[in-house]
C-alpha atoms as a PDB file:
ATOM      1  CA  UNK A   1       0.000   0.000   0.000  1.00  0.00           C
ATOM      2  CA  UNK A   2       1.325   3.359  -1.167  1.00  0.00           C
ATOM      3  CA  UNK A   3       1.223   6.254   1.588  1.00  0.00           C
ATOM      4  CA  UNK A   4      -2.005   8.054   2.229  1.00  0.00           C
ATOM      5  CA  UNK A   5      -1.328  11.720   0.448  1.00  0.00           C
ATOM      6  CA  UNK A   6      -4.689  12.121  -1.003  1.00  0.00           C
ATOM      7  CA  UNK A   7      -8.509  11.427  -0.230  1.00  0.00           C
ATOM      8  CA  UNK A   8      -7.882   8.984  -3.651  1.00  0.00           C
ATOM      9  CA  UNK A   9      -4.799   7.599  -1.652  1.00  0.00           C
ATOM     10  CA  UNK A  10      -7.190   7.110   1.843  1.00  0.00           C
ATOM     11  CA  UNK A  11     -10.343   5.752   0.029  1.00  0.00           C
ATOM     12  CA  UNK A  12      -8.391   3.354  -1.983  1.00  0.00           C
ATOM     13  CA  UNK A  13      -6.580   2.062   2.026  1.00  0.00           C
ATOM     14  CA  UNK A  14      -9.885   1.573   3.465  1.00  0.00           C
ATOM     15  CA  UNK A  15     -11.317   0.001  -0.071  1.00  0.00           C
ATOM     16  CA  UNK A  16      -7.885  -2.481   0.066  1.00  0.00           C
ATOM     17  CA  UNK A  17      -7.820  -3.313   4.099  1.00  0.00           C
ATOM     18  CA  UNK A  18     -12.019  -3.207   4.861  1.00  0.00           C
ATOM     19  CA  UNK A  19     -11.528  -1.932   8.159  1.00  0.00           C
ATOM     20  CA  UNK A  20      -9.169   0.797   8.855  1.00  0.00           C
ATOM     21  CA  UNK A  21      -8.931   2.816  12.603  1.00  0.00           C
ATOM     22  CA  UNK A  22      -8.182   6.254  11.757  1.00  0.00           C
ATOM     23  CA  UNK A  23      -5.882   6.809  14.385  1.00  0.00           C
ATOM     24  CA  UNK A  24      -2.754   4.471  16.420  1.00  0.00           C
ATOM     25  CA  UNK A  25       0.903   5.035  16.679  1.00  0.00           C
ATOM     26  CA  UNK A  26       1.292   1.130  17.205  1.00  0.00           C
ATOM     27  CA  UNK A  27      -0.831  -0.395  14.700  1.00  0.00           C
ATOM     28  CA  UNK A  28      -2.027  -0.714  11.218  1.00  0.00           C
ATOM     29  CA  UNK A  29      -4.081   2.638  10.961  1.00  0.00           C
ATOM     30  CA  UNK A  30      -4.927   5.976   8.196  1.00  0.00           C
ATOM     31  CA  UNK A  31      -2.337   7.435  10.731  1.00  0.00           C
ATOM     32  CA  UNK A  32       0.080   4.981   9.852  1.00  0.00           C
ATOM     33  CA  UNK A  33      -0.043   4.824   6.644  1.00  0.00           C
ATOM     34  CA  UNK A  34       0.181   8.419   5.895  1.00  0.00           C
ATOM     35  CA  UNK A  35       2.099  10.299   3.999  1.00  0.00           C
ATOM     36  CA  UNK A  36       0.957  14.431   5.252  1.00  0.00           C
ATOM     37  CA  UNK A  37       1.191  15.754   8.566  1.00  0.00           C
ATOM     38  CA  UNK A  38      -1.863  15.440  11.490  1.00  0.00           C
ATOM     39  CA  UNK A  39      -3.899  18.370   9.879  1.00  0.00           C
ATOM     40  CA  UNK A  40      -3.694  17.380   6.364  1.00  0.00           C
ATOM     41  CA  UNK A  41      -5.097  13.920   7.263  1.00  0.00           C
ATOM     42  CA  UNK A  42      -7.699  15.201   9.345  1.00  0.00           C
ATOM     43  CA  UNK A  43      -9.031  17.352   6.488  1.00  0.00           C
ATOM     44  CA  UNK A  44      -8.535  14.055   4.025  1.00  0.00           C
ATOM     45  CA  UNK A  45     -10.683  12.393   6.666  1.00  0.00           C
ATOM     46  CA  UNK A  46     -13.656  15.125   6.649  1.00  0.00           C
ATOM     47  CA  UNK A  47     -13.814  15.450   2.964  1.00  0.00           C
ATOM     48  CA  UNK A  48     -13.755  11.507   2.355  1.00  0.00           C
ATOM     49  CA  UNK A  49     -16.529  11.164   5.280  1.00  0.00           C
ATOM     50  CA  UNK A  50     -18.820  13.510   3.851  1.00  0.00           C
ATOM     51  CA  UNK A  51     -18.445  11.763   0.275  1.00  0.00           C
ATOM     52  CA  UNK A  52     -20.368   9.020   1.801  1.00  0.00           C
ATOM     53  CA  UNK A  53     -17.798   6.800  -0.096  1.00  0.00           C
ATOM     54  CA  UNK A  54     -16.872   5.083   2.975  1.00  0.00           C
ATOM     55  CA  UNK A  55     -18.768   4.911   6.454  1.00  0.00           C
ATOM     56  CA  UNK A  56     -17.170   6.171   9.544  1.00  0.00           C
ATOM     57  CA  UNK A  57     -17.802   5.622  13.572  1.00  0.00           C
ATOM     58  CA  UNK A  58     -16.612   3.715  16.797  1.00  0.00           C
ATOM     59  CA  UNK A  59     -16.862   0.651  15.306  1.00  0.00           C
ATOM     60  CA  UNK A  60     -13.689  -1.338  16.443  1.00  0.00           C
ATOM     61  CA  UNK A  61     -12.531  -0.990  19.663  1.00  0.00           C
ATOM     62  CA  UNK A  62     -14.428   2.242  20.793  1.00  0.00           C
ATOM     63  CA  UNK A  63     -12.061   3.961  18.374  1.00  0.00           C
ATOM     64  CA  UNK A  64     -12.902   6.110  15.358  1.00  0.00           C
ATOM     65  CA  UNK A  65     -12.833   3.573  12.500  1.00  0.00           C
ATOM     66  CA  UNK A  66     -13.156   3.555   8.384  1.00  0.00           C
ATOM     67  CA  UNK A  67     -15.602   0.827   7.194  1.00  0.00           C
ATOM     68  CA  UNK A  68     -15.752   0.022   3.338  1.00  0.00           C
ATOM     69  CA  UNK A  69     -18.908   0.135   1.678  1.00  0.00           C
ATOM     70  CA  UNK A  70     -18.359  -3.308   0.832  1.00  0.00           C
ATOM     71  CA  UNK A  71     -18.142  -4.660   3.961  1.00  0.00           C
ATOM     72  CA  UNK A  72     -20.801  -2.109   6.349  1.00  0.00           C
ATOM     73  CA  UNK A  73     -24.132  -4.054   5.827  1.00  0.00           C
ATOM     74  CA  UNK A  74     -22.326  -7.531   6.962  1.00  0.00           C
ATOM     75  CA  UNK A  75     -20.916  -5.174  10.048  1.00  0.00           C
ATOM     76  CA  UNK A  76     -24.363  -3.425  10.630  1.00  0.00           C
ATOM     77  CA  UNK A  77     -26.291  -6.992  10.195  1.00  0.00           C
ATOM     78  CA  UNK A  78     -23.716  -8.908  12.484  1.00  0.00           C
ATOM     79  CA  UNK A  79     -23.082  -6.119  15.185  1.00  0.00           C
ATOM     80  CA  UNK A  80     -27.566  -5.505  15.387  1.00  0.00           C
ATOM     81  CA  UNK A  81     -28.148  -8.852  15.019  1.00  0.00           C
ATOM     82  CA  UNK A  82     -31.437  -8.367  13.042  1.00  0.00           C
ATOM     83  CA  UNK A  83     -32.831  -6.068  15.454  1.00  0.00           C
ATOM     84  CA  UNK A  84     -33.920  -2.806  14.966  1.00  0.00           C
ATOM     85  CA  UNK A  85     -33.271   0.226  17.264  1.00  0.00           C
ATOM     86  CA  UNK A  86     -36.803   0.568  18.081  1.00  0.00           C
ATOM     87  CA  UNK A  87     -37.376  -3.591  18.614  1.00  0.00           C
ATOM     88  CA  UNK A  88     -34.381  -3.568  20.742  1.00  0.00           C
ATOM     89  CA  UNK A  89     -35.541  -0.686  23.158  1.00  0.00           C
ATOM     90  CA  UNK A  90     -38.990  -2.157  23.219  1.00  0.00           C
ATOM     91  CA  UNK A  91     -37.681  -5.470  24.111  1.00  0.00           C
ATOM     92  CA  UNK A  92     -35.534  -3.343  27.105  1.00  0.00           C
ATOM     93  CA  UNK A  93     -32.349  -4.415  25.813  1.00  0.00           C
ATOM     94  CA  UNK A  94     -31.242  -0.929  25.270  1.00  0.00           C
ATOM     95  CA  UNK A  95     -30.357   1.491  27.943  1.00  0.00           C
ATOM     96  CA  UNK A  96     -32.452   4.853  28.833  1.00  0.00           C
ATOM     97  CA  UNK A  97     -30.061   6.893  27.388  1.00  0.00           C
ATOM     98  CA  UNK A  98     -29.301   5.179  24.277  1.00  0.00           C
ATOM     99  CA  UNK A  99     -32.862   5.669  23.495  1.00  0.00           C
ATOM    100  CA  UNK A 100     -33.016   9.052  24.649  1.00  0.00           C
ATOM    101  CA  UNK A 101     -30.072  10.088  21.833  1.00  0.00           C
ATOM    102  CA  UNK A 102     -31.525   7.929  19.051  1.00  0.00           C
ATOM    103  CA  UNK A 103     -35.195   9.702  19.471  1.00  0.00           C
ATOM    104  CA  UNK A 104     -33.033  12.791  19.964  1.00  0.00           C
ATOM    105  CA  UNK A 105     -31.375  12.116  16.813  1.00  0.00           C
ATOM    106  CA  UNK A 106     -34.195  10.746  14.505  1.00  0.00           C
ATOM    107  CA  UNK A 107     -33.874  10.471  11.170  1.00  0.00           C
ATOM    108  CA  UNK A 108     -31.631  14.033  10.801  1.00  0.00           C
ATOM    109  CA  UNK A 109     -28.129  15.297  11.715  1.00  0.00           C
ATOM    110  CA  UNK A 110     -27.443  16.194  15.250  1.00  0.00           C
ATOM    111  CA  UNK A 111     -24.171  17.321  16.277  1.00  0.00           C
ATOM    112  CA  UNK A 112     -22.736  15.597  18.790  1.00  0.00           C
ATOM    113  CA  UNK A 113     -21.084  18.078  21.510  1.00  0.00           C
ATOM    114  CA  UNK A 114     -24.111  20.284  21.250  1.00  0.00           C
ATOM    115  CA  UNK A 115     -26.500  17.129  21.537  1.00  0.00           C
ATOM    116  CA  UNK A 116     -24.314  16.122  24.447  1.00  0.00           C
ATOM    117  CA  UNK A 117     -24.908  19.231  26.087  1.00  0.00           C
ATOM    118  CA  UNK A 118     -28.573  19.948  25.437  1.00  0.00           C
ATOM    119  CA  UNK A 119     -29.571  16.376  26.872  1.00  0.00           C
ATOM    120  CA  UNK A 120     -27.363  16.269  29.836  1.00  0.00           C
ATOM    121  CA  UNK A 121     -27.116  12.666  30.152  1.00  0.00           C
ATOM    122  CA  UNK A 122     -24.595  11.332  32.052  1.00  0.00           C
ATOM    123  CA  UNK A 123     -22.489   9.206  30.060  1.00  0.00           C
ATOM    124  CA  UNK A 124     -23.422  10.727  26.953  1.00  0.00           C
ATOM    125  CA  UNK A 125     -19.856   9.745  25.551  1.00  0.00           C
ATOM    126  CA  UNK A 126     -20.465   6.655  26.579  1.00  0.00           C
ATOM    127  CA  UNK A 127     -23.381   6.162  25.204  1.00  0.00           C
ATOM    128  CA  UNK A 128     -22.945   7.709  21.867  1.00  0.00           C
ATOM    129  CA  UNK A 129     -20.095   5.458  21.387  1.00  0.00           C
ATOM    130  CA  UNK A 130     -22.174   2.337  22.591  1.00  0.00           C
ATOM    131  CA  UNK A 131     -24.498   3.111  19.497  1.00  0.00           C
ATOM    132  CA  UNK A 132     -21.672   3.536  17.033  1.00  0.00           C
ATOM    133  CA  UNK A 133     -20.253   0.120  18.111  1.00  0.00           C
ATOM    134  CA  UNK A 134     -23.518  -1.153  17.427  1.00  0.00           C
ATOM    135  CA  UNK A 135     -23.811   0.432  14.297  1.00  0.00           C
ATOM    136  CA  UNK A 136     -27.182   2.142  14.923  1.00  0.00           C
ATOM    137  CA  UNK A 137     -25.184   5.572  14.493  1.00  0.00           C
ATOM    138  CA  UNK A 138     -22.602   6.848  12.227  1.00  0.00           C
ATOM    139  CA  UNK A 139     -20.774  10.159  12.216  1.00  0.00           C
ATOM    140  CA  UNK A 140     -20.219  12.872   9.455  1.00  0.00           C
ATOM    141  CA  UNK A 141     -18.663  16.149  10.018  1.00  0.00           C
ATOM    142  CA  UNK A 142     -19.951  19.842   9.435  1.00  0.00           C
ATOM    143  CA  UNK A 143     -16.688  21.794   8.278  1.00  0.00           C
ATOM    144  CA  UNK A 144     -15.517  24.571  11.176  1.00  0.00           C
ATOM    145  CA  UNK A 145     -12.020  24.980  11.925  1.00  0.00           C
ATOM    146  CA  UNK A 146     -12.549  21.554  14.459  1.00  0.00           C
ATOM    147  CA  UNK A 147     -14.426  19.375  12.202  1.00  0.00           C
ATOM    148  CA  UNK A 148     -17.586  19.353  14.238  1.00  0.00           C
ATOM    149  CA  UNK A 149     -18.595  15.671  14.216  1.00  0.00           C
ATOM    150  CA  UNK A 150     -22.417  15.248  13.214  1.00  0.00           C
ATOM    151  CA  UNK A 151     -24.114  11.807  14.251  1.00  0.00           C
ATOM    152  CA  UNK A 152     -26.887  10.639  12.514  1.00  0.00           C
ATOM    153  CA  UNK A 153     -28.079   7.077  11.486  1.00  0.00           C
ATOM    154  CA  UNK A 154     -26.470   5.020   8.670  1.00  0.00           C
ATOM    155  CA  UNK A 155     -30.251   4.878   6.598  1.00  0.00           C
ATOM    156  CA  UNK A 156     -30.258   8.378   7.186  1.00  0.00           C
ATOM    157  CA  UNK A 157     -26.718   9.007   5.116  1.00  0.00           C
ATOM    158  CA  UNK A 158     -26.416   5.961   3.139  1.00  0.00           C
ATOM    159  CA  UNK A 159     -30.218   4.424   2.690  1.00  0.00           C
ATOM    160  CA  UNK A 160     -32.308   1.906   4.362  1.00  0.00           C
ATOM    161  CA  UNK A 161     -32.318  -0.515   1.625  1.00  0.00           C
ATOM    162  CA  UNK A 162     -28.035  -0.121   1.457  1.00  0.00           C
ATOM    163  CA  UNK A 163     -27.825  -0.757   5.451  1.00  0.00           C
ATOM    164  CA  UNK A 164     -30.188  -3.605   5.769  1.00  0.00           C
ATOM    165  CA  UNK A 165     -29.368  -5.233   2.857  1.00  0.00           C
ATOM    166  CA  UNK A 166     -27.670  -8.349   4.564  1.00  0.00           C
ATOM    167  CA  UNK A 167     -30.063  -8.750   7.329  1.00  0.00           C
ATOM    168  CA  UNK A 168     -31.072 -12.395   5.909  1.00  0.00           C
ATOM    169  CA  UNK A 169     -27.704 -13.486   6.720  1.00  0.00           C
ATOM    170  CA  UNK A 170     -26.629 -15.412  10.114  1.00  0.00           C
ATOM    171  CA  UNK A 171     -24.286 -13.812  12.481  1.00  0.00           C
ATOM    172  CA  UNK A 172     -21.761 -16.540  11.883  1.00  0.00           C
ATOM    173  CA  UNK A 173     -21.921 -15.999   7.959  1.00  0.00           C
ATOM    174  CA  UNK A 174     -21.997 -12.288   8.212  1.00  0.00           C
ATOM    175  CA  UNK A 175     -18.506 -12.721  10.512  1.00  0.00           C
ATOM    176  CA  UNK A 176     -17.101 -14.734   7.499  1.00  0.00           C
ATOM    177  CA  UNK A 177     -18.068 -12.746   5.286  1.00  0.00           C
ATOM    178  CA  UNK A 178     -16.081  -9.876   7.016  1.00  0.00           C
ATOM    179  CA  UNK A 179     -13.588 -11.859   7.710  1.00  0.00           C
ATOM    180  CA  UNK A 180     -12.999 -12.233   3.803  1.00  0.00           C
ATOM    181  CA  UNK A 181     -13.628  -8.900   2.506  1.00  0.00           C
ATOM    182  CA  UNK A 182     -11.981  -7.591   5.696  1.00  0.00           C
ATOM    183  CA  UNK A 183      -8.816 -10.366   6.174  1.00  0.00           C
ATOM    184  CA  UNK A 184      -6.343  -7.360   5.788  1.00  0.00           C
ATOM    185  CA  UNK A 185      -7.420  -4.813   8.058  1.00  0.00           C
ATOM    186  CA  UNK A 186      -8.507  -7.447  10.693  1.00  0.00           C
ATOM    187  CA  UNK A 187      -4.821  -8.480  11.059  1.00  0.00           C
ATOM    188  CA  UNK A 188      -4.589  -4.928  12.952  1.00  0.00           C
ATOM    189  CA  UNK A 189      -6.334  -6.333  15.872  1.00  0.00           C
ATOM    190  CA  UNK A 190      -5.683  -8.402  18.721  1.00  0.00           C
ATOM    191  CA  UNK A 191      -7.861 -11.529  19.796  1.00  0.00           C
ATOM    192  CA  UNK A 192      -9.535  -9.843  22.276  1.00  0.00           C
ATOM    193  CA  UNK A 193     -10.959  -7.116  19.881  1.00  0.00           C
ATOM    194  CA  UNK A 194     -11.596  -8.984  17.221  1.00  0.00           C
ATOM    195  CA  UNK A 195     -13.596 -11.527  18.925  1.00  0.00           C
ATOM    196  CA  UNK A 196     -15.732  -8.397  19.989  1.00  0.00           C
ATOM    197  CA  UNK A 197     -15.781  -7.168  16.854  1.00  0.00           C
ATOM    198  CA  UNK A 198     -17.185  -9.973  14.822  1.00  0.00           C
ATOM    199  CA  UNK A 199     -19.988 -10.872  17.582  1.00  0.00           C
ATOM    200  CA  UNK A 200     -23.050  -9.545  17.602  1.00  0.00           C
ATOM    201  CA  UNK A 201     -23.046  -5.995  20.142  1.00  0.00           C
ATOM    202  CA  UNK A 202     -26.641  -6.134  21.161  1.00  0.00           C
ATOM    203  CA  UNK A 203     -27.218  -8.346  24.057  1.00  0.00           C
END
C-alpha cells in the first residue's frame, strides 16, 4: 500500500484493508499509513466522510474507525443482530439513554457536543459510542475549523435498503463474510478485539 497523500490515496486504504482505525501510533491505521502531517489527514478524513464513499464511527474498539462500503451491511447486520433500534428498546435491551439520543437524533443530523450538552445525560460519551459500536449511528462532520462531528443514522446518510441489505444473513456468515472482505485490516487487531468485533453488540 502506497502512503495516504490524497482522499484517492485514503479511500483506496480503506477500499484495500475493509476496516481501517483512523488513528494508532502502534498499529495498522490511516495514521500509519500516511504520507501528510496530522492536519492534512484530518481534512482528508472530513472530505472523504462527507463523500459518503466510505462509512465512519466507533466501530472497532471504541475507536474512530473507516468501514468500506463493501463490507458495512455484513458489520451493521452482524453487530444488530437483526434487530432494529426501536425492537431492541422495546424489548428493554437498550439502555435509557441510548434511546433518549436515538429519538433525539431521529432520522436528521445532530451534532454531537451540542447534543451532548442539550440532553445532559450522564455518560453521553459513553453512550454515543455504545451506538456507534452497534452500528445504529454513524458520524459525518460539518466543516468549522474543528471538524464538528455530526451523528446521525447510517439509513439516514447511506439508505435503508443499502444498510439492511444483509439482514437475511446469520451472524456466523456475516462474521465470514467480514472476515474475507476484511482479512487485511482485521490483522490490525488483537484476539480480544476482534472476537468483539465480529460478535453480535446487542445483548
Amino acid at each position: 500500500m502506497q502512503k495516504i497523500h490524497s482522499q484517492e490515496d485514503l479511500l483506496a486504504a480503506v477500499e484495500e484493508y475493509g476496516i481501517l482505525q483512523f488513528w494508532s501510533e502502534e498499529r495498522l491505521s490511516a495514521w500509519t499509513l500516511s504520507g501528510v502531517n496530522f492536519n492534512t489527514l484530518w481534512s482528508i478524513r472530513e472530505n472523504l466522510v462527507n463523500s459518503k464513499a466510505v462509512v465512519y464511527g466507533k466501530y472497532a474498539d471504541k475507536k474512530a474507525t473507516f468501514v468500506s462500503r463493501d463490507v458495512f451491511p455484513y458489520l451493521a447486520a452482524l453487530r444488530r443482530d437483526g434487530y432494529d433500534f426501536d425492537s431492541l428498546s422495546d424489548e428493554g435491551l437498550a439502555p435509557n439513554r441510548e434511546t433518549l439520543i436515538m429519538n433525539a437524533v431521529g432520522d436528521g443530523t445532530e451534532p454531537s457536543y451540542a447534543l451532548g450538552k442539550s440532553l445532559g445525560i450522564k455518560g453521553f460519551d459513553a453512550a454515543s459510542t455504545s451506538l456507534q459500536n452497534k452500528t445504529y449511528l454513524c458520524l459525518t462532520f460539518k466543516k468549522s475549523m474543528m471538524g464538528t462531528a455530526l451523528l446521525s443514522k447510517p439509513e439516514t446518510i447511506f439508505g435503508y435498503d443499502y444498510v439492511r441489505s444483509k439482514y437475511n444473513l446469520s451472524p456466523e456468515e456475516c462474521a465470514k463474510e467480514i472476515k474475507r472482505r476484511a482479512a487485511k485490516g482485521l490483522t490490525a487487531f488483537d484476539e480480544k478485539t476482534l472476537n468483539k468485533l465480529l460478535s453480535p453488540a446487542v445483548h
